[in-house]
Protein backbone atom coordinates (compact mmCIF):
# COMPACT_ATOMS: atom_id res chain seq x y z
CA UNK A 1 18.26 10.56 -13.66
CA UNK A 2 18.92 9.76 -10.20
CA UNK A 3 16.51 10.94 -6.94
CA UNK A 4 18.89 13.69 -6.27
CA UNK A 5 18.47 15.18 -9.87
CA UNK A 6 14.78 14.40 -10.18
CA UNK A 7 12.18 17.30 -11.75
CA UNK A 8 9.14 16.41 -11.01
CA UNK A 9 7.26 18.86 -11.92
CA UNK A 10 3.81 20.27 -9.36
CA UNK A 11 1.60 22.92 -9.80
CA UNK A 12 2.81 24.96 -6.45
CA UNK A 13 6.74 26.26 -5.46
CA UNK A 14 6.71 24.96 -2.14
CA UNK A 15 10.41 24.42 -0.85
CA UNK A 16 11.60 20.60 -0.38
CA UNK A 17 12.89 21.42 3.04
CA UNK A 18 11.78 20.32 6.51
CA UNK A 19 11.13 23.79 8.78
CA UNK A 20 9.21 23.92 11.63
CA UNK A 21 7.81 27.39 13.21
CA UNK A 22 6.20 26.15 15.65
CA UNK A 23 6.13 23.02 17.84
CA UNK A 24 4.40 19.63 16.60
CA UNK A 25 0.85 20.51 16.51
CA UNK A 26 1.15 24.45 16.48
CA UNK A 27 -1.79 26.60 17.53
CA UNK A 28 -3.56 26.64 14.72
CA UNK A 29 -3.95 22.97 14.71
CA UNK A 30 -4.40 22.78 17.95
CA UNK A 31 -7.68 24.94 17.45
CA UNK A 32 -8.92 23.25 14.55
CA UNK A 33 -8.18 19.94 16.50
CA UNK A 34 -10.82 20.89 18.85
CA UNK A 35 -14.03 21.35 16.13
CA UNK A 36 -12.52 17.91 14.89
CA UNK A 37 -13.69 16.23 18.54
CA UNK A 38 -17.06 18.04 18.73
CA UNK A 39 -17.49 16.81 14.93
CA UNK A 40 -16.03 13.54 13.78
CA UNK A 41 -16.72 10.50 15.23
CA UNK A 42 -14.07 9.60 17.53
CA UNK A 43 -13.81 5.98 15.78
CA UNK A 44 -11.75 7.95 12.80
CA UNK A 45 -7.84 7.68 14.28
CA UNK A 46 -5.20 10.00 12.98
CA UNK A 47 -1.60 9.92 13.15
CA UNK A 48 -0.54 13.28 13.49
CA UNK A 49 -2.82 16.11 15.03
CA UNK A 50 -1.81 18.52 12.23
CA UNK A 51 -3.75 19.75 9.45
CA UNK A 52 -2.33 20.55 6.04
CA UNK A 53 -2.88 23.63 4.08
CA UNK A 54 -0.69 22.28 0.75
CA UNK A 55 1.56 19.68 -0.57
CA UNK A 56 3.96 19.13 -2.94
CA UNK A 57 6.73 16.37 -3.79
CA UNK A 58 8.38 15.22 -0.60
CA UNK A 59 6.97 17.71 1.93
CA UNK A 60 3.71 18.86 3.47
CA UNK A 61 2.65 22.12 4.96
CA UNK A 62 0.38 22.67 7.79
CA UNK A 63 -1.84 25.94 8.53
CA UNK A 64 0.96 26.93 10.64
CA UNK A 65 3.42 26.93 8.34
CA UNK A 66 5.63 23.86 9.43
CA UNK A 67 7.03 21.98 6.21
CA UNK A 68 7.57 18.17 6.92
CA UNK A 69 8.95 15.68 4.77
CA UNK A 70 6.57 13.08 3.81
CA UNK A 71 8.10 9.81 4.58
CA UNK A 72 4.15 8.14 4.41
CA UNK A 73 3.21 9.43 0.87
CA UNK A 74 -0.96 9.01 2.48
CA UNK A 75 -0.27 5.24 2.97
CA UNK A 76 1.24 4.91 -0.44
CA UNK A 77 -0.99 7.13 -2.34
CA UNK A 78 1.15 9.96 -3.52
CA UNK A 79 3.78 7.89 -4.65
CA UNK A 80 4.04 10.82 -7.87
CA UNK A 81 4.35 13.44 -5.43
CA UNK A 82 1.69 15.48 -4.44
CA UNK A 83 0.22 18.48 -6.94
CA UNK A 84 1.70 16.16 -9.79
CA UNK A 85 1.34 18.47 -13.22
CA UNK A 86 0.43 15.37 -14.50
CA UNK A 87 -2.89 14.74 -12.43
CA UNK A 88 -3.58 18.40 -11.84
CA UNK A 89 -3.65 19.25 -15.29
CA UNK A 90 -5.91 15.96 -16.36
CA UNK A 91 -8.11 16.74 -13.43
CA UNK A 92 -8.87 20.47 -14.07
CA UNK A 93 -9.24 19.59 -17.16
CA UNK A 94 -12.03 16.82 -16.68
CA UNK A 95 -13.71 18.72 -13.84
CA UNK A 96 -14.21 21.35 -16.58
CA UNK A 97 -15.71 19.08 -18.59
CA UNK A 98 -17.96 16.32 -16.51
CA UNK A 99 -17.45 15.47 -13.02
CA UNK A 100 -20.03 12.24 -13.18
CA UNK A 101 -22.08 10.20 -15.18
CA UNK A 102 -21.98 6.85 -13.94
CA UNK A 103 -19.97 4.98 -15.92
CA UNK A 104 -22.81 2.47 -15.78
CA UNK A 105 -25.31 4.91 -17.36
CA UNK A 106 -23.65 6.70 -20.05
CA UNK A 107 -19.63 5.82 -20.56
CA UNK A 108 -16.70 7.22 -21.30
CA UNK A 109 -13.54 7.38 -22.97
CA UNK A 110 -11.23 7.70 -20.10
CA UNK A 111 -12.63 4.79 -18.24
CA UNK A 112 -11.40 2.20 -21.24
CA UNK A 113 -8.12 3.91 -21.17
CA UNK A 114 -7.36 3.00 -17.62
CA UNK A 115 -8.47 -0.50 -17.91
CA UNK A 116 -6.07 -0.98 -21.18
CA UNK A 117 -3.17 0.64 -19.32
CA UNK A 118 -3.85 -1.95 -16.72
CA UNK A 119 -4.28 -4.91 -18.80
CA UNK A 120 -0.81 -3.24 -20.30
CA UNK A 121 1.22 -3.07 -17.05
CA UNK A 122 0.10 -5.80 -15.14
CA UNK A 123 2.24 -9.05 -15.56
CA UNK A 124 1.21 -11.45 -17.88
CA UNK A 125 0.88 -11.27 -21.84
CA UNK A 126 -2.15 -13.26 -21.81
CA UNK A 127 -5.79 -11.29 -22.48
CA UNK A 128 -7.07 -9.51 -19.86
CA UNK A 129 -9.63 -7.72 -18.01
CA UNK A 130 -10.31 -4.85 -16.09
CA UNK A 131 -13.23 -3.37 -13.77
CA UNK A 132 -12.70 -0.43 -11.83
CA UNK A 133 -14.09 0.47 -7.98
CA UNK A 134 -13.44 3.43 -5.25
CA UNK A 135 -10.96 1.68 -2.82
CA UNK A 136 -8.50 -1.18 -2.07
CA UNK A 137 -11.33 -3.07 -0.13
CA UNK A 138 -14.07 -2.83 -2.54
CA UNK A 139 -11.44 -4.16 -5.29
CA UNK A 140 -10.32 -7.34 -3.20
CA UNK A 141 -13.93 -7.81 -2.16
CA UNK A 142 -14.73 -8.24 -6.00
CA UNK A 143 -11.82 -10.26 -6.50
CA UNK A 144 -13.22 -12.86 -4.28
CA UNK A 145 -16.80 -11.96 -5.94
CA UNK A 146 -15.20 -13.34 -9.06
CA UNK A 147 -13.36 -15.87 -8.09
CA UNK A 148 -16.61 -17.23 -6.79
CA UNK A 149 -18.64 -17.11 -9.90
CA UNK A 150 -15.48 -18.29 -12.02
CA UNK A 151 -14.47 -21.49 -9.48
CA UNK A 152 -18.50 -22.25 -8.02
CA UNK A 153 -16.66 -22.52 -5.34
CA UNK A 154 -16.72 -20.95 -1.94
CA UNK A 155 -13.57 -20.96 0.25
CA UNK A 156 -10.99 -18.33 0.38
CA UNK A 157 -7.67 -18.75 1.94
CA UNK A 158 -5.66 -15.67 3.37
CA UNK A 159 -2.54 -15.68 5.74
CA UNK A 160 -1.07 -14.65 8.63
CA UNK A 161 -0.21 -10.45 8.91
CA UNK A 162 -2.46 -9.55 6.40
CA UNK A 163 -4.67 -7.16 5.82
CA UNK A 164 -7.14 -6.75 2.87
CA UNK A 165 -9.61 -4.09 4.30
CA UNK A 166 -12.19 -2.91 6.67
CA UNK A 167 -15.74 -4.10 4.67
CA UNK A 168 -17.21 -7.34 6.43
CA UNK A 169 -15.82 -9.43 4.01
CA UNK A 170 -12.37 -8.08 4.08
CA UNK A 171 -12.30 -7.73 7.64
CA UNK A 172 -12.88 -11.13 7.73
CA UNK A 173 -9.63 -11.68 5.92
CA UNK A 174 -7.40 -9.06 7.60
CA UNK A 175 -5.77 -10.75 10.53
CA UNK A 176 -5.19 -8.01 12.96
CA UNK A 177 -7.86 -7.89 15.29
CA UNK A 178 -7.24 -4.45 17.19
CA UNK A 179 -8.18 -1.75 15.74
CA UNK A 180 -9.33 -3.29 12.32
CA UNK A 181 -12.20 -5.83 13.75
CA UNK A 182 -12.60 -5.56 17.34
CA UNK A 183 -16.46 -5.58 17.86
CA UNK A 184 -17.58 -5.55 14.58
CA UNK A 185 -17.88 -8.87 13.82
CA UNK A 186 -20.01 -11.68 13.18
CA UNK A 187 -17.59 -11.25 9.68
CA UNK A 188 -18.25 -13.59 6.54
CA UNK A 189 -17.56 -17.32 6.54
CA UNK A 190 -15.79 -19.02 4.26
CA UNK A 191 -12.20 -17.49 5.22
CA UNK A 192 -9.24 -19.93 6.00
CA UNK A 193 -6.04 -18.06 7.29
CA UNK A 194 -3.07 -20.06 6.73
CA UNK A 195 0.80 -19.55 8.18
CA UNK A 196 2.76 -16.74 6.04
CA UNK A 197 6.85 -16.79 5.36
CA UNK A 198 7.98 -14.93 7.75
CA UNK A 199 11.91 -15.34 7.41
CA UNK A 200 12.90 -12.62 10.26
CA UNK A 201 10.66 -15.35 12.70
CA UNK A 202 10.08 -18.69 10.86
CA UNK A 203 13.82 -19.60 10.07
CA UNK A 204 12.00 -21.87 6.97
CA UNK A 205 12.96 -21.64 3.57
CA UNK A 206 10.13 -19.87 0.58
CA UNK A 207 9.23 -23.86 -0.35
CA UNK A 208 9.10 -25.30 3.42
CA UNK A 209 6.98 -22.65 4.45
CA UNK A 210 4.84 -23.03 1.72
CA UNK A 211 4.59 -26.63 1.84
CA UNK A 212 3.72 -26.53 5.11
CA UNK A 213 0.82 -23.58 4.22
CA UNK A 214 -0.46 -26.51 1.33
CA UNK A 215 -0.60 -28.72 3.60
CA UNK A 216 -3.01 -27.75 6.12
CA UNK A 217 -5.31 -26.43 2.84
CA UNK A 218 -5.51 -29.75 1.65
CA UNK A 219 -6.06 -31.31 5.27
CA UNK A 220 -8.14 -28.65 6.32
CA UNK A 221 -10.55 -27.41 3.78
CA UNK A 222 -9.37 -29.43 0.92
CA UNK A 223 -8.11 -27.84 -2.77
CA UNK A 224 -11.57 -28.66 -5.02
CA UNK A 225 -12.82 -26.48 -2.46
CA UNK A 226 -10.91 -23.60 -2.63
CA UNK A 227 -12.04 -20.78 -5.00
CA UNK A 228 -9.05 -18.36 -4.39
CA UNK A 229 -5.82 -18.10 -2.55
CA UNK A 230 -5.34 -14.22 -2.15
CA UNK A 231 -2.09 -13.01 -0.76
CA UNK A 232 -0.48 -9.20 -0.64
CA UNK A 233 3.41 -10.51 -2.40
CA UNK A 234 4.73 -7.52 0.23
CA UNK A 235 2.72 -7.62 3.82
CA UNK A 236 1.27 -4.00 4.05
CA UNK A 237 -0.55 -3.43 7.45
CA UNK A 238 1.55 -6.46 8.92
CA UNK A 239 4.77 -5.25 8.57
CA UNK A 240 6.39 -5.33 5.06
CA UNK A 241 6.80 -9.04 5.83
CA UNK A 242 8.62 -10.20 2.29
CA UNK A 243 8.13 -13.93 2.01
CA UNK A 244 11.20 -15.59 1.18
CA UNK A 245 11.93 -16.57 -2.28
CA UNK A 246 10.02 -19.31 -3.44
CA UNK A 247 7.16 -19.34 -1.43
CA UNK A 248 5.19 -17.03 -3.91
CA UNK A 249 5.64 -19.62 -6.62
CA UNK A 250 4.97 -22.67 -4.81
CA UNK A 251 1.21 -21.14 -3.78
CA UNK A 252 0.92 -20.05 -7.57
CA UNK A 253 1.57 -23.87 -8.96
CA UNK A 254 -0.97 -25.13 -5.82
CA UNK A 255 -3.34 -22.78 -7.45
CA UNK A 256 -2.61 -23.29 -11.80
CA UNK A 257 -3.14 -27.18 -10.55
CA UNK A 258 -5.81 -27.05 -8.66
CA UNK A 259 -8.17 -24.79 -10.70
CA UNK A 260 -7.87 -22.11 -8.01
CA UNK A 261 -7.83 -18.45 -8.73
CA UNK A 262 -4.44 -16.75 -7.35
CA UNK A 263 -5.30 -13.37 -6.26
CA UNK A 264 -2.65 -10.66 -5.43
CA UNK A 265 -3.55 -8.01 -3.57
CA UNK A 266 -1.05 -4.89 -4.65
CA UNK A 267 -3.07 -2.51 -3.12
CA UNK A 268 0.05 -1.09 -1.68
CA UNK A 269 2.49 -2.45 -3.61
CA UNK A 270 1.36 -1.74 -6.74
CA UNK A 271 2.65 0.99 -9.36
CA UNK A 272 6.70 1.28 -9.01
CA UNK A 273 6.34 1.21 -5.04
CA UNK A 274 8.95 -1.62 -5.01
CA UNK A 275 11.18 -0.90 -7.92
CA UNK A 276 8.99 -2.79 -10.48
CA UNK A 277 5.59 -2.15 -11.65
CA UNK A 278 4.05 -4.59 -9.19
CA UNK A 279 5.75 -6.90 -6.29
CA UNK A 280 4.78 -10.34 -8.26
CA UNK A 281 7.60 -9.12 -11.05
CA UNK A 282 10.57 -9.54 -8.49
CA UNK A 283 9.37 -13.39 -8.47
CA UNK A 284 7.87 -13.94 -11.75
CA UNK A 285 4.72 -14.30 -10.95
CA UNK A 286 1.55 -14.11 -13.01
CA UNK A 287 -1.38 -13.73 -10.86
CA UNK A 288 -4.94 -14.65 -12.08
CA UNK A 289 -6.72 -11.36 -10.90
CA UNK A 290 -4.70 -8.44 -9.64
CA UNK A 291 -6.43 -6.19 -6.98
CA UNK A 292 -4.77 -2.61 -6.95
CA UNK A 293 -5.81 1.20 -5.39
CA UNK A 294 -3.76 3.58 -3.66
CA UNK A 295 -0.92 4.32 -5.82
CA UNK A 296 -2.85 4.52 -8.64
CA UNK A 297 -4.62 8.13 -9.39
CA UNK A 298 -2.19 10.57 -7.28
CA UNK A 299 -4.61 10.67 -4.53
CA UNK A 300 -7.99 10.40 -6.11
CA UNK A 301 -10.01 7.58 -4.91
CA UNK A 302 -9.62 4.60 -7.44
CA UNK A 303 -9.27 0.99 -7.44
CA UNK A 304 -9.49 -1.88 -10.08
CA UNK A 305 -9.03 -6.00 -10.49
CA UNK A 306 -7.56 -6.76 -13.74
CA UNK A 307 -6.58 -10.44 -15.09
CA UNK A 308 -7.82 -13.42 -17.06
CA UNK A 309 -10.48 -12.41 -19.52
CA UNK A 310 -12.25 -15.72 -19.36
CA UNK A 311 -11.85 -15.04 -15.33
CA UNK A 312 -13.14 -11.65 -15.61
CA UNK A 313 -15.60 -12.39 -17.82
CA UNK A 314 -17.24 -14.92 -16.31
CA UNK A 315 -19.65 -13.08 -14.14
CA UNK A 316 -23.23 -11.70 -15.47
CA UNK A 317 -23.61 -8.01 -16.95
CA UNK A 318 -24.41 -6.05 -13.75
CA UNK A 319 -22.56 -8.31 -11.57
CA UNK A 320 -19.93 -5.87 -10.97
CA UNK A 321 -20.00 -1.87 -10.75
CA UNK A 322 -20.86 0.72 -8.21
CA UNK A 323 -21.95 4.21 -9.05
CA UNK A 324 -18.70 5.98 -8.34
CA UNK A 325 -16.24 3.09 -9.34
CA UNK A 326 -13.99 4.58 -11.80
CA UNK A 327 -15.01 8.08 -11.46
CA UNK A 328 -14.09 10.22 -14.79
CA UNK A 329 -12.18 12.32 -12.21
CA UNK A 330 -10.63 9.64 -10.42
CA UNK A 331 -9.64 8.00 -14.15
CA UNK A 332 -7.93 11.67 -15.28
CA UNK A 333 -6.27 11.34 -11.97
CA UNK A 334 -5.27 7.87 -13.03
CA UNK A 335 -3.64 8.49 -16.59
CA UNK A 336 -1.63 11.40 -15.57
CA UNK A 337 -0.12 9.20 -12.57
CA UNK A 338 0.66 6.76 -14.87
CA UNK A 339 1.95 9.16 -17.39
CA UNK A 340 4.31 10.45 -14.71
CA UNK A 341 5.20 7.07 -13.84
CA UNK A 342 6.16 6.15 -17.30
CA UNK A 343 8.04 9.66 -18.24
CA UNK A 344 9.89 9.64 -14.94
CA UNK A 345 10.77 6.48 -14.57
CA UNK A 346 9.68 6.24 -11.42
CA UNK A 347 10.57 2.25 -10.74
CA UNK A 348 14.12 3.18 -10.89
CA UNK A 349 13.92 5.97 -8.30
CA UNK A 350 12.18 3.33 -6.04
CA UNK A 351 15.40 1.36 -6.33
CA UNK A 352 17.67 4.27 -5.84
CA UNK A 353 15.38 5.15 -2.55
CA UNK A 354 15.98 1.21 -1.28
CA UNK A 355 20.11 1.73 -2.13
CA UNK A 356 19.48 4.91 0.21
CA UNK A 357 17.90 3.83 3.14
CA UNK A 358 18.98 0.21 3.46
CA UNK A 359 22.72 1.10 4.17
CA UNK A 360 21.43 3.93 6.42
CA UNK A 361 19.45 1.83 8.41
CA UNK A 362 21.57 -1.05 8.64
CA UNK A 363 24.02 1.17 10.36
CA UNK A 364 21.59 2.36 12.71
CA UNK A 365 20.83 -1.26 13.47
CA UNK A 366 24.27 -1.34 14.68
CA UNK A 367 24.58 1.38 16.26
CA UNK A 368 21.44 0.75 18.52
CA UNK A 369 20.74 -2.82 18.93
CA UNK A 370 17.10 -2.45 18.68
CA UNK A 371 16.88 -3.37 15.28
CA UNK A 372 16.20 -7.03 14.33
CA UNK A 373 14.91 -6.66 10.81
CA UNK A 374 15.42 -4.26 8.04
CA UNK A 375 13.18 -5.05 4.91
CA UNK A 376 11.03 -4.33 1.91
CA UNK A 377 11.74 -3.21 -1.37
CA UNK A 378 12.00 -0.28 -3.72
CA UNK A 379 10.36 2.84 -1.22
CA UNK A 380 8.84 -0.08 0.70
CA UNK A 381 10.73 -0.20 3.66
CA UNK A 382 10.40 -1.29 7.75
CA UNK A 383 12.51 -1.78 10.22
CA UNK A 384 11.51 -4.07 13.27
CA UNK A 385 12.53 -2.40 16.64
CA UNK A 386 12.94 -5.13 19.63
CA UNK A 387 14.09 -4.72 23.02
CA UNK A 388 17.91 -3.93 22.60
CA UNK A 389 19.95 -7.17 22.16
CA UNK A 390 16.49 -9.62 21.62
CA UNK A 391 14.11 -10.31 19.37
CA UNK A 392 11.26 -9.50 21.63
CA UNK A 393 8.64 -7.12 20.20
CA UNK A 394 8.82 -3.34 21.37
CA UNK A 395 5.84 -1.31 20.73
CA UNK A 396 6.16 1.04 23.30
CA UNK A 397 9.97 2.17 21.63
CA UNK A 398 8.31 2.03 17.98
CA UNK A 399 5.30 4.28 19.17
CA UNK A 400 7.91 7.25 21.24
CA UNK A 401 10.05 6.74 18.42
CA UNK A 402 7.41 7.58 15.99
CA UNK A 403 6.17 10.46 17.73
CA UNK A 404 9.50 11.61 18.50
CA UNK A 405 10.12 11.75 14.56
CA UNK A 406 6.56 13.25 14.34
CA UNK A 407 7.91 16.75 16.50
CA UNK A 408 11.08 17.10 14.49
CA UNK A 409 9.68 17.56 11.33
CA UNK A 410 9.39 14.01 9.40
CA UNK A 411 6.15 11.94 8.70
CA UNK A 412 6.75 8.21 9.56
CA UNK A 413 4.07 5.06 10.13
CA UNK A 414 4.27 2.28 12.23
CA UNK A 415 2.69 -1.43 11.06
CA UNK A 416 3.15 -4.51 12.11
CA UNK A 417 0.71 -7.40 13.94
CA UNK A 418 2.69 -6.37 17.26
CA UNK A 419 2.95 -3.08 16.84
CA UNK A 420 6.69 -2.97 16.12
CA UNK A 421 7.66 -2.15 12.80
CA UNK A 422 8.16 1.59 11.43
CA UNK A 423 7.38 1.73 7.74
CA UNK A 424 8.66 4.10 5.39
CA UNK A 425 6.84 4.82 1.89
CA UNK A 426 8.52 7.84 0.54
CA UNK A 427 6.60 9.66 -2.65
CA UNK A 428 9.22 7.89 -5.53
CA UNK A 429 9.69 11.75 -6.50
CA UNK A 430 11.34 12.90 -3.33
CA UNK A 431 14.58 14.61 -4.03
CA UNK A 432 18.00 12.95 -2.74
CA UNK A 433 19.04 16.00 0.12
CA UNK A 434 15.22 15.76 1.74
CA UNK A 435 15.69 11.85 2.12
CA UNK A 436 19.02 12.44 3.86
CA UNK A 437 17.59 15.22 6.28
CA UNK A 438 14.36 12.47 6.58
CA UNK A 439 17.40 9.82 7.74
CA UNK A 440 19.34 11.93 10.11
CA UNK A 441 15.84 12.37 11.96
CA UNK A 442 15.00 9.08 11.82
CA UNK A 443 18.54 8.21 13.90
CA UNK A 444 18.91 10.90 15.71
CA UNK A 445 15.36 10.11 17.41
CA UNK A 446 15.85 6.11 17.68
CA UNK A 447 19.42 7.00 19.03
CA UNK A 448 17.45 9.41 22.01
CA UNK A 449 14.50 7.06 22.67
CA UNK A 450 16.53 4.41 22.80
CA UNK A 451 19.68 5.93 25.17
């Protein structure tokens, strides 16, 4: 079934068009906008000043009745479209029957049925693991926690663009500084960033760049040191960056013959987001723990590492848990995404998004000349806007253009360590016509900005 014939089935009717009513925040968000300053702290950013009354599939509705098509899916989250039967159903059904125990105190079913579908999907037939949290931080944070108590080891080696969370501890291994860590630091020791394949900058091959990474771990902090290596396979925050091919495997045979624990974070490109079940599949690659969120429950809070049994099981009874972490809710949430997933076949409508856009964009690219870069995978995909004809940085174009998109009706996020890169992460669900009418936007407003 391709994108165009997809029937994905929500709980709510709501059109997949783009209308607007009203301009780009109407009045009604506009009031609500001001009880938002007099009542959240002004530390809590937002990307649109809109606020939205329902969703469903590719689009989302605001109190004043403005349908836009969702080209951010909540950062990933929604990748099943929002109001999924699937998860609605499961949910009502749980909240009707518990909403919390602790899974800590007394357990339940649904909990062991997430961690087996993980230990399922995840690559790797060996035995496996899984232990279940309330975000992408808290999971990579435990990741290292493990590693730690596996390895007795301390250091843990992260690279350039990445970004891993806003705890101490994963601030420390995020390497933006603005907005993610500016004053909030002293962060945790024991973090080593090391250079990243970056093939739009780098001009090195997947194995020179990662020699080159291997090399200054072994100078610099040396390998019996080392208790994990944890890299996102697809850059998030920083831009989509895809390493090039090899670099991946070279850090994974550093790690099998060193004795260190190879960590991938697929907080965000986990569960079909880039045409396979998880980003280390277009490679091969068999991480040692896998750290994913997002994706997962529909938009329910949920996280989870999964891998090596003797990995996992290494640390003490008690070691790991939180009172919410895998929240019966959150696990309902959980098995109906992954049902949808599964019935839909939603890693081959990632794939038939990325034959979509790529095309599209690459004649934009043309067209403009303030394109240097068009990557990702699957519904994972940026485009790097530069000053026309260069590849110098433009974050000033990549913010109007944003905000330009923003007023006629289309969701889009920008990314990137310089502030450059748009990023698109369509719900996998969205039908074929509303990802045209997303496109057309797209270049009619980088065609105006840029004029």
């Amino acid at each position: 079934m391709t994108t165009s014939e997809s029937t994905a089935m929500t709980v709510n009717d709501i059109p997949q068009e783009r209308r607007l009513v009203t301009a780009i925040p109407g009045p009604k968000s506009l009031e609500i906008q001001k009880r938002r300053t007099s009542a959240v702290s002004a530390g809590v950013g937002a990307t649109l000043p809109i606020f939205i009354s329902k969703a469903a599939g590719g689009v989302v509705v605001d109190i004043d009745g403005n349908s836009l098509i969702d080209m951010g899916s909540g950062i990933a989250v929604t990748s099943v479209g929002n109001s999924a039967k699937q998860v609605v159903d499961r949910v009502i059904a749980q909240v009707q029957d518990f909403t919390h125990t602790c899974f800590m105190v007394t357990q339940y079913e649904s909990y062991v049925e997430v961690c087996e579908a993980l230990n399922r999907l995840t690559p790797g037939d060996h035995e496996k693991r899984s232990a279940l949290f309330n975000t992408g931080a808290e999971a990579v944070e435990n990741a290292v926690k493990i590693a730690r108590v596996y390895t007795k080891r301390q250091a843990v080696v992260v690279f350039e663009h990445g970004y891993h969370g806003r705890t101490n501890l994963t601030m420390a291994m995020t390497a933006k500084v603005a907005p993610y860590k500016q004053g909030f630091g002293p962060f945790a020791s024991e973090i080593y960033r090391m250079p990243l394949s970056y093939p739009a900058h780098d001009g090195l091959t997947g194995k020179e760049a990662a020699d080159h990474a291997i090399s200054r771990m072994i100078k610099e902090i040396g390998a019996e040191n080392i208790a994990a290596i944890v890299i996102e396979p697809i850059q998030g925050e920083g831009g989509f960056i895809v390493p090039a091919q090899g670099f991946l495997p070279s850090l994974v045979k550093f790690s099998n013959d060193n004795g260190i624990v190879f960590v991938a974070d697929e907080v965000q490109t986990g569960f079909c987001r880039t045409g396979k079940w998880f980003a280390c599949e277009h490679e091969g690659i068999v991480p040692d723990l896998i750290t994913t969120a997002k994706g997962i429950a529909g938009g329910l809070p949920l996280a989870a590492v999964t891998g090596r049994a003797e990995i996992m099981d290494s640390v003490h009874a008690g070691g790991l848990g939180g009172t919410y972490g895998g929240n019966p809710i959150a696990c309902a949430a959980a098995l109906g995404s992954i049902a949808a997933m599964e019935e839909e076949d939603l890693n081959e409508k990632a794939r038939n998004i990325e034959a979509i856009m790529k095309p599209r964009l690459a004649k934009i690219a043309e067209a403009t000349g303030v394109i240097s870069d068009i990557r990702g995978r699957g519904a994972m995909i940026a485009i790097e806007i530069v000053k026309k004809d260069t590849n110098e940085p433009d974050p000033d174009t990549t913010s109007k253009i944003a905000k330009a998109c923003h007023a006629a009706g289309v969701v889009v996020l920008t990314a990137g360590t310089y502030g450059n890169v748009l990023r698109f992460l369509p719900p996998l669900v969205m039908p074929e016509h509303l990802l045209d009418d997303a496109l057309t936007i797209i270049e009619q407003q980088i065609k105006e900005v840029t004029a």
